[in-house]
PDB file of N, CA and C in Angstrom:
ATOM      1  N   UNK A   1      74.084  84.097 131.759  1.00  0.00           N
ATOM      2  CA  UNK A   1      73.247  84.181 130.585  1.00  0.00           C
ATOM      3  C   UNK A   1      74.023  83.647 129.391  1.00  0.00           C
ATOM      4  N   UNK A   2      72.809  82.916 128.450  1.00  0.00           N
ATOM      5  CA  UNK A   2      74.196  82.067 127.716  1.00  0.00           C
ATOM      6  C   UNK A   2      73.661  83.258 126.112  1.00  0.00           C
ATOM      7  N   UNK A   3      74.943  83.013 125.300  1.00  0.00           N
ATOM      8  CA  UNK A   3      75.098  83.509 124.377  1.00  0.00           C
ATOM      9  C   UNK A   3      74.247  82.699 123.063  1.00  0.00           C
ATOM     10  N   UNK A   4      73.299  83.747 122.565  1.00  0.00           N
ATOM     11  CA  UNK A   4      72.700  82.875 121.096  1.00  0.00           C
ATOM     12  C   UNK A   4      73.924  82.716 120.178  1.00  0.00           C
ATOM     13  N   UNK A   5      73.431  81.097 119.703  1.00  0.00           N
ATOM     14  CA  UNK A   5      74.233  80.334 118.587  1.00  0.00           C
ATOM     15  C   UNK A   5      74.904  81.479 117.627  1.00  0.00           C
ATOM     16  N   UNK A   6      74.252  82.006 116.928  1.00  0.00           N
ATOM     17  CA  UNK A   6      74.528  82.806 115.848  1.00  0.00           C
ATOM     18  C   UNK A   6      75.963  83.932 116.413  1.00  0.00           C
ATOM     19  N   UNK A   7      75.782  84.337 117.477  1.00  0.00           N
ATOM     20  CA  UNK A   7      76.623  85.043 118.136  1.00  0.00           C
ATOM     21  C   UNK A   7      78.345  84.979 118.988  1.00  0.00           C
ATOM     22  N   UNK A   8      77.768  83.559 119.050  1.00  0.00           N
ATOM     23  CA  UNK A   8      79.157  82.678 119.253  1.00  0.00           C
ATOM     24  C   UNK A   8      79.778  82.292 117.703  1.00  0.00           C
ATOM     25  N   UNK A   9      79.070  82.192 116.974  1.00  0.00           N
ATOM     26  CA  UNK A   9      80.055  81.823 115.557  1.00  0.00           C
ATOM     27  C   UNK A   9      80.989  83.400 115.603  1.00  0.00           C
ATOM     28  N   UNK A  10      80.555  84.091 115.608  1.00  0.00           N
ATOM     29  CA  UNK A  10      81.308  85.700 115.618  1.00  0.00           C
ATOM     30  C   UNK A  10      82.015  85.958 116.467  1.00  0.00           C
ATOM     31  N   UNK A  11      82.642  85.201 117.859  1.00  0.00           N
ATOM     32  CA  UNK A  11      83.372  84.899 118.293  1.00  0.00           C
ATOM     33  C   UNK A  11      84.881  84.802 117.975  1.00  0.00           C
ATOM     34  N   UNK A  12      85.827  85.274 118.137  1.00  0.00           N
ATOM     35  CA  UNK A  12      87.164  85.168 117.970  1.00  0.00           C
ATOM     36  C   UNK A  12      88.396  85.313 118.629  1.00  0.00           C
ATOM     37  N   UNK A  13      89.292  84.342 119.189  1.00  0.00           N
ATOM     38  CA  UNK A  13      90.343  84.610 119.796  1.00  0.00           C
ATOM     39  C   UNK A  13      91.002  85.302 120.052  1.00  0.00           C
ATOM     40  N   UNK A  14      91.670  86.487 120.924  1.00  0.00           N
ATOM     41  CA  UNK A  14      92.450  87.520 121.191  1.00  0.00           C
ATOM     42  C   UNK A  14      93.808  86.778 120.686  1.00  0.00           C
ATOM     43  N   UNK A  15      94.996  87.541 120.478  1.00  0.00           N
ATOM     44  CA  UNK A  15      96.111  87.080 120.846  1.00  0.00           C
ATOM     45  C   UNK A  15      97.138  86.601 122.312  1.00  0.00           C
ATOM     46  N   UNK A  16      95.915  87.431 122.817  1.00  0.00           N
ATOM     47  CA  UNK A  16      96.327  87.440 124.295  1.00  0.00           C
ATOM     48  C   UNK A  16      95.225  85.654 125.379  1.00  0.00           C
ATOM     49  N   UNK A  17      94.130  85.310 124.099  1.00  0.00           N
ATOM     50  CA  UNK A  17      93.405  84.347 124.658  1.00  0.00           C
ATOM     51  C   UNK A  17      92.209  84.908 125.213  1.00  0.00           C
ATOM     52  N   UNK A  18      92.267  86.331 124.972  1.00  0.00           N
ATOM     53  CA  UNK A  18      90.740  86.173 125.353  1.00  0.00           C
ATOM     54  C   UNK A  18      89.391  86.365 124.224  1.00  0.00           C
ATOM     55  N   UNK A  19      88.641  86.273 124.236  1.00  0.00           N
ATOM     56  CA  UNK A  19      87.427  85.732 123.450  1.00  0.00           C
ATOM     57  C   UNK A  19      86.788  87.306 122.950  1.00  0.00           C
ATOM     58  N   UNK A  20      87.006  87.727 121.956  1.00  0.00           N
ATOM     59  CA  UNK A  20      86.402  88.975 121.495  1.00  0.00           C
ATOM     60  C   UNK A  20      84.944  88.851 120.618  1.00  0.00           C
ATOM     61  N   UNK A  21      84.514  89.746 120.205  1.00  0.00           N
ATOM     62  CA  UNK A  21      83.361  89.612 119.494  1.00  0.00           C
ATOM     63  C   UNK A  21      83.871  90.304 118.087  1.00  0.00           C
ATOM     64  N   UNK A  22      83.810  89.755 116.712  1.00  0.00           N
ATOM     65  CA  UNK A  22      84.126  90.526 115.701  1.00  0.00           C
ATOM     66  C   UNK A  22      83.353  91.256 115.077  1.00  0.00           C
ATOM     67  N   UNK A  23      83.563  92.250 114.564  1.00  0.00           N
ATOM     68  CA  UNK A  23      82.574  93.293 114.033  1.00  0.00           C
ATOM     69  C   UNK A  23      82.469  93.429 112.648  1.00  0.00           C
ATOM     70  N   UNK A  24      81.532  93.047 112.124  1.00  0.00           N
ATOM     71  CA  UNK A  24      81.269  93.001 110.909  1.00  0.00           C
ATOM     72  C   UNK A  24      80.841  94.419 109.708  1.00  0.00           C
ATOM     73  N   UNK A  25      81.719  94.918 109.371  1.00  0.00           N
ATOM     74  CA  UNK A  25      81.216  96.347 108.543  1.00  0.00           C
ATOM     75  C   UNK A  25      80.736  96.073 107.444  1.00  0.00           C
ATOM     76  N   UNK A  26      79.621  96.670 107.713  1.00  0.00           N
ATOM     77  CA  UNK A  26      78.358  96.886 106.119  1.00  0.00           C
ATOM     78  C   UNK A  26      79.024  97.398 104.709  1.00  0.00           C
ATOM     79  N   UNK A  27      79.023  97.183 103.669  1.00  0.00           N
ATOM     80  CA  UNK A  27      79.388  98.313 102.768  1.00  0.00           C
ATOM     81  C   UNK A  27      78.128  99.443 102.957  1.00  0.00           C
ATOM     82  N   UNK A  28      78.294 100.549 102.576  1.00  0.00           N
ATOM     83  CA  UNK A  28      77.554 101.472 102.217  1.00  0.00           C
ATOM     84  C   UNK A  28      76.843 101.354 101.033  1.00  0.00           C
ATOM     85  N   UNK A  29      75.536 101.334 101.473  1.00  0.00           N
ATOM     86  CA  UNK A  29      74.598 101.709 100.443  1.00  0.00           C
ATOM     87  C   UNK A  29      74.716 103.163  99.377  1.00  0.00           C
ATOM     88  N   UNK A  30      74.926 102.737  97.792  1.00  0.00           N
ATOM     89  CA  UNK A  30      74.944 104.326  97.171  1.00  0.00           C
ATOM     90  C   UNK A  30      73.251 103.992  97.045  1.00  0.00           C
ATOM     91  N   UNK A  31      72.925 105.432  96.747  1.00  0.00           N
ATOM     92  CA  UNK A  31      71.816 106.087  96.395  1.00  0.00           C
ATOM     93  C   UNK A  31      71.766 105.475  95.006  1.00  0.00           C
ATOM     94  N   UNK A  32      70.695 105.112  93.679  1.00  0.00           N
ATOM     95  CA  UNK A  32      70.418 104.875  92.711  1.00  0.00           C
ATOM     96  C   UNK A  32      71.065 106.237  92.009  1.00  0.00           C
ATOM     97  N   UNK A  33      71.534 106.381  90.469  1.00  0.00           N
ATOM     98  CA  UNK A  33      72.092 107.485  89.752  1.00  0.00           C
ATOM     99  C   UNK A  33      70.383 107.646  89.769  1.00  0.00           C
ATOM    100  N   UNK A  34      70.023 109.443  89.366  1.00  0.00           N
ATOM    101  CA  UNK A  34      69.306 110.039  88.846  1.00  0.00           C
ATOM    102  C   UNK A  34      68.463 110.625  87.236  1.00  0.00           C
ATOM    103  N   UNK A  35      67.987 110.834  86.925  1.00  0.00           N
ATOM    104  CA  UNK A  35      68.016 111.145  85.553  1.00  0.00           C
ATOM    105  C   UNK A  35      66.694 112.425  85.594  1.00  0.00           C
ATOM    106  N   UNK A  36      67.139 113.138  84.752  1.00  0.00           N
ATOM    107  CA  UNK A  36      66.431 114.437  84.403  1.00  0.00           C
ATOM    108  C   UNK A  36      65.451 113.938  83.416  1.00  0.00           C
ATOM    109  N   UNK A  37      64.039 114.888  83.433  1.00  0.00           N
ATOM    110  CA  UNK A  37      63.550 113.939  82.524  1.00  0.00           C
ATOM    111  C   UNK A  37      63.205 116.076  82.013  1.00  0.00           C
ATOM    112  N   UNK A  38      62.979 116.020  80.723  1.00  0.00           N
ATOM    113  CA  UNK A  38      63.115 117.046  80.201  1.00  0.00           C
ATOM    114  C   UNK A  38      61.974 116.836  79.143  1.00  0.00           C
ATOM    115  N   UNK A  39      61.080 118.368  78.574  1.00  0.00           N
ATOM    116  CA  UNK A  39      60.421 118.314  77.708  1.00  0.00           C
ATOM    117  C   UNK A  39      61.541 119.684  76.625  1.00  0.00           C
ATOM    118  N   UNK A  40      61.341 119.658  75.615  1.00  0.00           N
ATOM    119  CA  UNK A  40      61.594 120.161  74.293  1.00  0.00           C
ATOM    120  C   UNK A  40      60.957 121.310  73.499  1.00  0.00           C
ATOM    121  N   UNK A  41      60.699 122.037  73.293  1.00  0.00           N
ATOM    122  CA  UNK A  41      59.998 123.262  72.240  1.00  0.00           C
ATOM    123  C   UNK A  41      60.221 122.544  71.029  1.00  0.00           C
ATOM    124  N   UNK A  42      58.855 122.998  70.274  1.00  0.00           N
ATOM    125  CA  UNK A  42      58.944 122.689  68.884  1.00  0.00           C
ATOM    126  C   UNK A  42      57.822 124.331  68.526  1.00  0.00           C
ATOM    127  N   UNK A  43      57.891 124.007  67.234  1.00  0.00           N
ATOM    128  CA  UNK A  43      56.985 125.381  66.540  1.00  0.00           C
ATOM    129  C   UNK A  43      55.519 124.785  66.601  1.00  0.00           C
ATOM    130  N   UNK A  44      55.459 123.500  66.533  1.00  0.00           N
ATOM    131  CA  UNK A  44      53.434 122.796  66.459  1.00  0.00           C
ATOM    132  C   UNK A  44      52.912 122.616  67.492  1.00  0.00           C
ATOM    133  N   UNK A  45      53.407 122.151  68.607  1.00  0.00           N
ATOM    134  CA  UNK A  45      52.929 121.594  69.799  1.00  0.00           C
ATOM    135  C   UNK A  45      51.714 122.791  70.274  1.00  0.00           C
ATOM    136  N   UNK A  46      50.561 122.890  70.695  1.00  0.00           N
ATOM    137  CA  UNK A  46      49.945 123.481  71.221  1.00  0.00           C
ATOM    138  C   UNK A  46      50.365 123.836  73.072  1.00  0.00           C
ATOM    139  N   UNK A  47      50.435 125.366  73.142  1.00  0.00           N
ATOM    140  CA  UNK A  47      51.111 125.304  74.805  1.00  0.00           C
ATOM    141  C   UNK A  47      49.745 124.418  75.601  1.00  0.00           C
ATOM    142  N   UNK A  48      48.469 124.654  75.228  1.00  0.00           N
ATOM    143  CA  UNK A  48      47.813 124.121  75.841  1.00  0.00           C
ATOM    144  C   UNK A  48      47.764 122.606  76.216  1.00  0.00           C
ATOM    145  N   UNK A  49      48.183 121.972  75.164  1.00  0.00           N
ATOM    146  CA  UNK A  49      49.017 120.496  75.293  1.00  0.00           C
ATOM    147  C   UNK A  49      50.370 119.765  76.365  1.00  0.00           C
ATOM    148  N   UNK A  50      50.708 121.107  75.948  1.00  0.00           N
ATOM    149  CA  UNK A  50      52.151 120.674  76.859  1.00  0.00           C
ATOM    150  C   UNK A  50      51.569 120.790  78.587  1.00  0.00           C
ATOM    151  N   UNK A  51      50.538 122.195  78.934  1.00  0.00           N
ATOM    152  CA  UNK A  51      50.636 122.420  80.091  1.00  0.00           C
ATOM    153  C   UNK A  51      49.355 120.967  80.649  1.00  0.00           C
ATOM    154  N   UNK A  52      48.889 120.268  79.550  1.00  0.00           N
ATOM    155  CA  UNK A  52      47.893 119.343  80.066  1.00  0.00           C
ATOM    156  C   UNK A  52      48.516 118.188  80.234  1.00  0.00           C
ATOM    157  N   UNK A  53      50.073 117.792  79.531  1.00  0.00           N
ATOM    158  CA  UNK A  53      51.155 116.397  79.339  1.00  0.00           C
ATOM    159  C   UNK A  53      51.782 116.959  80.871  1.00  0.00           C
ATOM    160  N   UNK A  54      51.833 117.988  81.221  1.00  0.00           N
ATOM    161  CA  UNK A  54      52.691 118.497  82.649  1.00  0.00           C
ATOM    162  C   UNK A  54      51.391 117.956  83.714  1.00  0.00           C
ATOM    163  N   UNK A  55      50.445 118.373  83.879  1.00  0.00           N
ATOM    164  CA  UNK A  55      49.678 117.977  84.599  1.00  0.00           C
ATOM    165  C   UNK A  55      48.970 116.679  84.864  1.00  0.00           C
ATOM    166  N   UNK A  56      49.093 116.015  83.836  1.00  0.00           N
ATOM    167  CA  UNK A  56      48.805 114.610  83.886  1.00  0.00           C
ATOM    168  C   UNK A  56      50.178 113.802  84.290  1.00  0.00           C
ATOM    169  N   UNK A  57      50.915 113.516  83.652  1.00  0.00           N
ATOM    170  CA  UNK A  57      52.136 112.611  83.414  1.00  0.00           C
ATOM    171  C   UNK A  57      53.182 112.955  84.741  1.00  0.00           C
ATOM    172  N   UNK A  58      53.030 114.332  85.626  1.00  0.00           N
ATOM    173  CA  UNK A  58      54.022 114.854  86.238  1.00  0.00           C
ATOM    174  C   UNK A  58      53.629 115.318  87.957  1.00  0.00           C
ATOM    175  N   UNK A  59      52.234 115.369  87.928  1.00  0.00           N
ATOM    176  CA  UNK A  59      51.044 115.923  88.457  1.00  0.00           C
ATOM    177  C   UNK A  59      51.618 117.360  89.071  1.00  0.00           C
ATOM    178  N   UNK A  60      51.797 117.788  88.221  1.00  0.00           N
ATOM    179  CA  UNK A  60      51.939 119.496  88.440  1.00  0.00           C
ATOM    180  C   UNK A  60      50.704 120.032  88.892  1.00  0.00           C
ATOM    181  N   UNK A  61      50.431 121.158  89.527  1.00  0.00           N
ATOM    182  CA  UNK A  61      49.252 121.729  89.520  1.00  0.00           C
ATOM    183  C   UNK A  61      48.994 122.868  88.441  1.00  0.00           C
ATOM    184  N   UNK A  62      48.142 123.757  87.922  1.00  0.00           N
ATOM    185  CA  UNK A  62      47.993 124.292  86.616  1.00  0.00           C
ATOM    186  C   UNK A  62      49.157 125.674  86.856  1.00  0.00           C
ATOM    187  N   UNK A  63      49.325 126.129  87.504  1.00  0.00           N
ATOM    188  CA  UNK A  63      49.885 127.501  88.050  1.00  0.00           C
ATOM    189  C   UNK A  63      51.581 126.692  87.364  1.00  0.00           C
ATOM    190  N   UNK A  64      51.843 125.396  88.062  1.00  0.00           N
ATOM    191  CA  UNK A  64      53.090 125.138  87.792  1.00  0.00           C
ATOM    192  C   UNK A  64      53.331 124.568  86.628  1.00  0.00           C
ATOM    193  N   UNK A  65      52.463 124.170  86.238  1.00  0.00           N
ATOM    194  CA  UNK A  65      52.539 123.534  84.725  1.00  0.00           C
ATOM    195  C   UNK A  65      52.607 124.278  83.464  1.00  0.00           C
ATOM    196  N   UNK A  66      52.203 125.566  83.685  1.00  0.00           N
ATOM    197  CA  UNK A  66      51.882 126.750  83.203  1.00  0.00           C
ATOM    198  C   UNK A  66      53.406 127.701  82.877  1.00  0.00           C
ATOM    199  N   UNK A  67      53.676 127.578  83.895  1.00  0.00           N
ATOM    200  CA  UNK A  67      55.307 128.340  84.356  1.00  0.00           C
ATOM    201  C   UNK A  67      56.024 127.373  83.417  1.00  0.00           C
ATOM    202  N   UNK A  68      56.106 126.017  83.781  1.00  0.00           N
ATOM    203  CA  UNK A  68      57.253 125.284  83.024  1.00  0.00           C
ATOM    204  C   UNK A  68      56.839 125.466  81.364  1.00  0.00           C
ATOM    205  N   UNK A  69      55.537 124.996  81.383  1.00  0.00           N
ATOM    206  CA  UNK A  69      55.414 125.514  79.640  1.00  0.00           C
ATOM    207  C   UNK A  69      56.247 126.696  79.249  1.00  0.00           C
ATOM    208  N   UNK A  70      55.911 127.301  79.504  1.00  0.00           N
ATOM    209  CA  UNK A  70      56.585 129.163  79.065  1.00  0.00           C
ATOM    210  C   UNK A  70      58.056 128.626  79.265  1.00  0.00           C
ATOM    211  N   UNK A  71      58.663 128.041  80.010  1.00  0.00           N
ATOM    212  CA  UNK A  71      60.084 128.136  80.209  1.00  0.00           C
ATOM    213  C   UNK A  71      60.469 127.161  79.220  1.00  0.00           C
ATOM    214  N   UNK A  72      60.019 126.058  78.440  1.00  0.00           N
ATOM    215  CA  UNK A  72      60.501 125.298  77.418  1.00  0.00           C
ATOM    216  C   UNK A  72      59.978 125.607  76.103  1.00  0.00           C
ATOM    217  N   UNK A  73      59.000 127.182  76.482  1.00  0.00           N
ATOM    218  CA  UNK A  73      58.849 127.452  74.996  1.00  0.00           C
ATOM    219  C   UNK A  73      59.809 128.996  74.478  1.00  0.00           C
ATOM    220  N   UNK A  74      60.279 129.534  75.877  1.00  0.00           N
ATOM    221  CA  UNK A  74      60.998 130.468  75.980  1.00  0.00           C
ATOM    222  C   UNK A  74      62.786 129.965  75.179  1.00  0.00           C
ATOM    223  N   UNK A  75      62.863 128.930  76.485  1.00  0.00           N
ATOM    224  CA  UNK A  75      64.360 128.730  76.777  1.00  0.00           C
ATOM    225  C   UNK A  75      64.733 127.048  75.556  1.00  0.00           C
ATOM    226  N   UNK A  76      63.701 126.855  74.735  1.00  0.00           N
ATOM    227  CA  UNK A  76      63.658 125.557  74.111  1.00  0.00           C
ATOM    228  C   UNK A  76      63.734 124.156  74.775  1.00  0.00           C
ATOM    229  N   UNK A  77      63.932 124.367  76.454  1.00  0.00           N
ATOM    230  CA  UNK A  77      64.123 123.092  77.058  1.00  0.00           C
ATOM    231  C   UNK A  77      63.733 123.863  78.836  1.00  0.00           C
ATOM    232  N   UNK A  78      63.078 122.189  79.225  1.00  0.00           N
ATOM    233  CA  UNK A  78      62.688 122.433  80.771  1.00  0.00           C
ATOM    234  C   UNK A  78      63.027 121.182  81.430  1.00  0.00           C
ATOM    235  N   UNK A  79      63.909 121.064  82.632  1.00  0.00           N
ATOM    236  CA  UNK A  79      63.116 120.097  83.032  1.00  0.00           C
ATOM    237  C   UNK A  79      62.389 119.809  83.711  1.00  0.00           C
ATOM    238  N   UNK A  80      61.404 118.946  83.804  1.00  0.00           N
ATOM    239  CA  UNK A  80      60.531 118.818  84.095  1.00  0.00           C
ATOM    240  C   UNK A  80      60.197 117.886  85.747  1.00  0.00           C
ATOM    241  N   UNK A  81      61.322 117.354  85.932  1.00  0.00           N
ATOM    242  CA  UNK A  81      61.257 116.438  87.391  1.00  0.00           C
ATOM    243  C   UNK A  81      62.593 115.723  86.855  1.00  0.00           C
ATOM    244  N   UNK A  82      63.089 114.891  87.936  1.00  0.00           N
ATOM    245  CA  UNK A  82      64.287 114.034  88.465  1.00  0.00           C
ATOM    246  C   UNK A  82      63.456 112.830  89.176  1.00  0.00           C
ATOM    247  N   UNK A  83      63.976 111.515  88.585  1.00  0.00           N
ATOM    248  CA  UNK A  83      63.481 110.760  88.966  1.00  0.00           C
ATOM    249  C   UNK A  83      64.938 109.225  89.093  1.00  0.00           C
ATOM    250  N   UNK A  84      64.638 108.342  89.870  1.00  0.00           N
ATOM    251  CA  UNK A  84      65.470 107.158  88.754  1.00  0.00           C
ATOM    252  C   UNK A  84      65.306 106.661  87.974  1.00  0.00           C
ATOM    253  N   UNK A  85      66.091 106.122  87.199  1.00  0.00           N
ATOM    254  CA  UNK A  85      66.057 105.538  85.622  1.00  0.00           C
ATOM    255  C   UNK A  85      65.089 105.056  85.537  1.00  0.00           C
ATOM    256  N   UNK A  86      64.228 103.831  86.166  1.00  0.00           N
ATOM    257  CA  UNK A  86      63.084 103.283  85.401  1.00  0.00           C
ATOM    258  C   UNK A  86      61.735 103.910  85.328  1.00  0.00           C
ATOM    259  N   UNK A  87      61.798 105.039  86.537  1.00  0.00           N
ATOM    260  CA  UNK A  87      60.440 105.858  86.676  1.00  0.00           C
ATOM    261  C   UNK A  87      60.936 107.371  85.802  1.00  0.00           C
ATOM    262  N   UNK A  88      61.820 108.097  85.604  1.00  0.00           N
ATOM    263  CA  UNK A  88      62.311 108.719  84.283  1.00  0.00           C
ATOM    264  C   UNK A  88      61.956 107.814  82.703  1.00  0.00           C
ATOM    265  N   UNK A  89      62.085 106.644  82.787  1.00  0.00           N
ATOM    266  CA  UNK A  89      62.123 106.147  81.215  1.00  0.00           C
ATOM    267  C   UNK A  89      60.975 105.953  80.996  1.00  0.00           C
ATOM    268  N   UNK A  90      60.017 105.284  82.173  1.00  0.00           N
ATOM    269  CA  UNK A  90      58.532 105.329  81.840  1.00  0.00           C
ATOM    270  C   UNK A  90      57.694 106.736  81.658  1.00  0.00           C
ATOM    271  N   UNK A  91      58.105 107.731  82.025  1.00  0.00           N
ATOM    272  CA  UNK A  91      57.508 108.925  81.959  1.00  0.00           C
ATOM    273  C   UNK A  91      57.607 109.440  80.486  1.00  0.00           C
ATOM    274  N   UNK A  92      59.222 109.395  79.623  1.00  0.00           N
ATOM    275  CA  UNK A  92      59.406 109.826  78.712  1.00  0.00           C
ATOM    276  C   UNK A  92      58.424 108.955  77.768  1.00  0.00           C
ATOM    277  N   UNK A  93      58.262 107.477  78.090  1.00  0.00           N
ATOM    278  CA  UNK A  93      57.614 106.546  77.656  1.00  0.00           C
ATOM    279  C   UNK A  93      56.204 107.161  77.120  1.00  0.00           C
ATOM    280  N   UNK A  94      55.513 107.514  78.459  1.00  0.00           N
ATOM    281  CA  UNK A  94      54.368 107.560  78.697  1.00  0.00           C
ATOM    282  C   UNK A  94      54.014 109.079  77.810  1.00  0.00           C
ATOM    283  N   UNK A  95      54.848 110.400  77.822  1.00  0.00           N
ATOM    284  CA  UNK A  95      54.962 111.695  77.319  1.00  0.00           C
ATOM    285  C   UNK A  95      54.976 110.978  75.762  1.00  0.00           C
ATOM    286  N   UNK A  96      55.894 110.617  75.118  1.00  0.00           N
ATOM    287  CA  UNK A  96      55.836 110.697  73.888  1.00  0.00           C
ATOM    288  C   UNK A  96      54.818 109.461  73.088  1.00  0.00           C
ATOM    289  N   UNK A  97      54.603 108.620  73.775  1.00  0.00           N
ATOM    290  CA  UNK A  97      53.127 107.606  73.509  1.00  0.00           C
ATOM    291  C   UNK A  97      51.685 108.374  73.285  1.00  0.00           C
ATOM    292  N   UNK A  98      51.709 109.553  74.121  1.00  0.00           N
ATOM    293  CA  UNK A  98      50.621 110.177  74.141  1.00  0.00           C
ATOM    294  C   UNK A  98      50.551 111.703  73.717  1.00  0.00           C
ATOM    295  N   UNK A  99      51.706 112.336  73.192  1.00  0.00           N
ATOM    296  CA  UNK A  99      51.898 113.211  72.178  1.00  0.00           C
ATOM    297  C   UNK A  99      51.627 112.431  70.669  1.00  0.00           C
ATOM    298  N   UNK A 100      52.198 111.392  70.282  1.00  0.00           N
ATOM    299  CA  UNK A 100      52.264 110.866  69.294  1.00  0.00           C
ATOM    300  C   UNK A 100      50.637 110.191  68.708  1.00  0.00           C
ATOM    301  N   UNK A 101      49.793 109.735  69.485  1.00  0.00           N
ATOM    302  CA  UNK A 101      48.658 109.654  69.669  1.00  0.00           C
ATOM    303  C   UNK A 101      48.006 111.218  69.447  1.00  0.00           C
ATOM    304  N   UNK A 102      47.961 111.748  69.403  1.00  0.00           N
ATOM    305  CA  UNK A 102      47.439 113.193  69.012  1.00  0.00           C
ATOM    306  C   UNK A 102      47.864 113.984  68.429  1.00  0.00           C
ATOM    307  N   UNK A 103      48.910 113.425  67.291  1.00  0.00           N
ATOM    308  CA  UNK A 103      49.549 114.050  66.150  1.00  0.00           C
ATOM    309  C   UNK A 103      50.432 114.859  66.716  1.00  0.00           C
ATOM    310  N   UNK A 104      51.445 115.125  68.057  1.00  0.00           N
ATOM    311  CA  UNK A 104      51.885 116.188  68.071  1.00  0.00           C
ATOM    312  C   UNK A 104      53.228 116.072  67.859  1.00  0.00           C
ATOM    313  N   UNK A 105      54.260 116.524  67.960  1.00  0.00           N
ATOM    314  CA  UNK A 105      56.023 116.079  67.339  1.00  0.00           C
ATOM    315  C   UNK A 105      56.605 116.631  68.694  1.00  0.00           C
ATOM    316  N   UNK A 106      55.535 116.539  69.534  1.00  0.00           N
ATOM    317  CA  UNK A 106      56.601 117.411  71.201  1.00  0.00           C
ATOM    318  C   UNK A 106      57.796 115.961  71.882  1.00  0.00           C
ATOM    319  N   UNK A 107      58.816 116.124  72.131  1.00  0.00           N
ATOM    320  CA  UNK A 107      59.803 115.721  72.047  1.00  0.00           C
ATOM    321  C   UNK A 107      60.408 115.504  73.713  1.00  0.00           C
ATOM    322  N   UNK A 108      60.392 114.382  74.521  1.00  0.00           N
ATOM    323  CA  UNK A 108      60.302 114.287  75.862  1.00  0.00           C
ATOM    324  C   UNK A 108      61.810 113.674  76.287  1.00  0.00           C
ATOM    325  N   UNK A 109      62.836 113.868  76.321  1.00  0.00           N
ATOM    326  CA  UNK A 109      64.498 112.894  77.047  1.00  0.00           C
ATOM    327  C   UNK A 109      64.379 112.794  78.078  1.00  0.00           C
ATOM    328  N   UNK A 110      65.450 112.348  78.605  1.00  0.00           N
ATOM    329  CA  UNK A 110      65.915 112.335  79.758  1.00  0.00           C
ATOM    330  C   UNK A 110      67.445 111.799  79.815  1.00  0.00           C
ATOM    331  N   UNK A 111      68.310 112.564  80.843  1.00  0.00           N
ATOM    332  CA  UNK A 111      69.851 112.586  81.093  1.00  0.00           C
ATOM    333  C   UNK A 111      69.941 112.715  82.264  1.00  0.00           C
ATOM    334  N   UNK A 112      71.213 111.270  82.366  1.00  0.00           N
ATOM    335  CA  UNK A 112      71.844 111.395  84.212  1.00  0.00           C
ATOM    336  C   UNK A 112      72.047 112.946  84.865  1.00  0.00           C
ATOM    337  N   UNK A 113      71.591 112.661  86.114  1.00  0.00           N
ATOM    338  CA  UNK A 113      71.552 114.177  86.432  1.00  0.00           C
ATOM    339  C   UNK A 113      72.794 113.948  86.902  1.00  0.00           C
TER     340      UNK A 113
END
């Protein structure tokens, strides 16, 4: 059985003369860094606002959207999901585009997790 082309280039001489096959190691793939995407307490924001920016923008269901409200109006900060950088930046994007559109000053980051 004869050997495909591609497979003979990978071919390499022993010292001893006989014909080895060389093995080529992959680097390792890292994982993308992470980023926290976090909502803020303020004194104006309506909770009813925040738990409707959780359910839209995050798709929480109301029970959980509900919980995190209370915890960023309790603790001044939640976060809210972990995502990578470009789907974290569009979210904060998308959170404070549409607070700001309805007069509100609620306040959306995000930091490498």
């Amino acid at each position: 059985m004869r050997e495909p082309l591609h497979m003979m280039a990978d071919r390499k001489d022993d010292a001893d003369g006989e014909a080895g096959v060389a093995l080529k190691t992959r680097p390792k793939t890292q994982r993308p860094p992470m980023y926290k995407v976090m909502l803020l307490n303020d004194d104006y924001t309506p909770m009813e606002f925040v738990v409707h920016i959780l359910e839209r923008f995050f798709g929480l269901g109301h029970a959980k959207a509900f919980e995190i409200m209370l915890m960023v109006h309790k603790k001044g900060l939640a976060v809210v999901g972990v995502y990578s950088f470009e789907v974290a930046e569009t979210k904060v994007g998308q959170v404070m585009d549409f607070a700001r559109r309805h007069q509100h000053p609620l306040q959306c980051t995000m930091e490498k997790d």
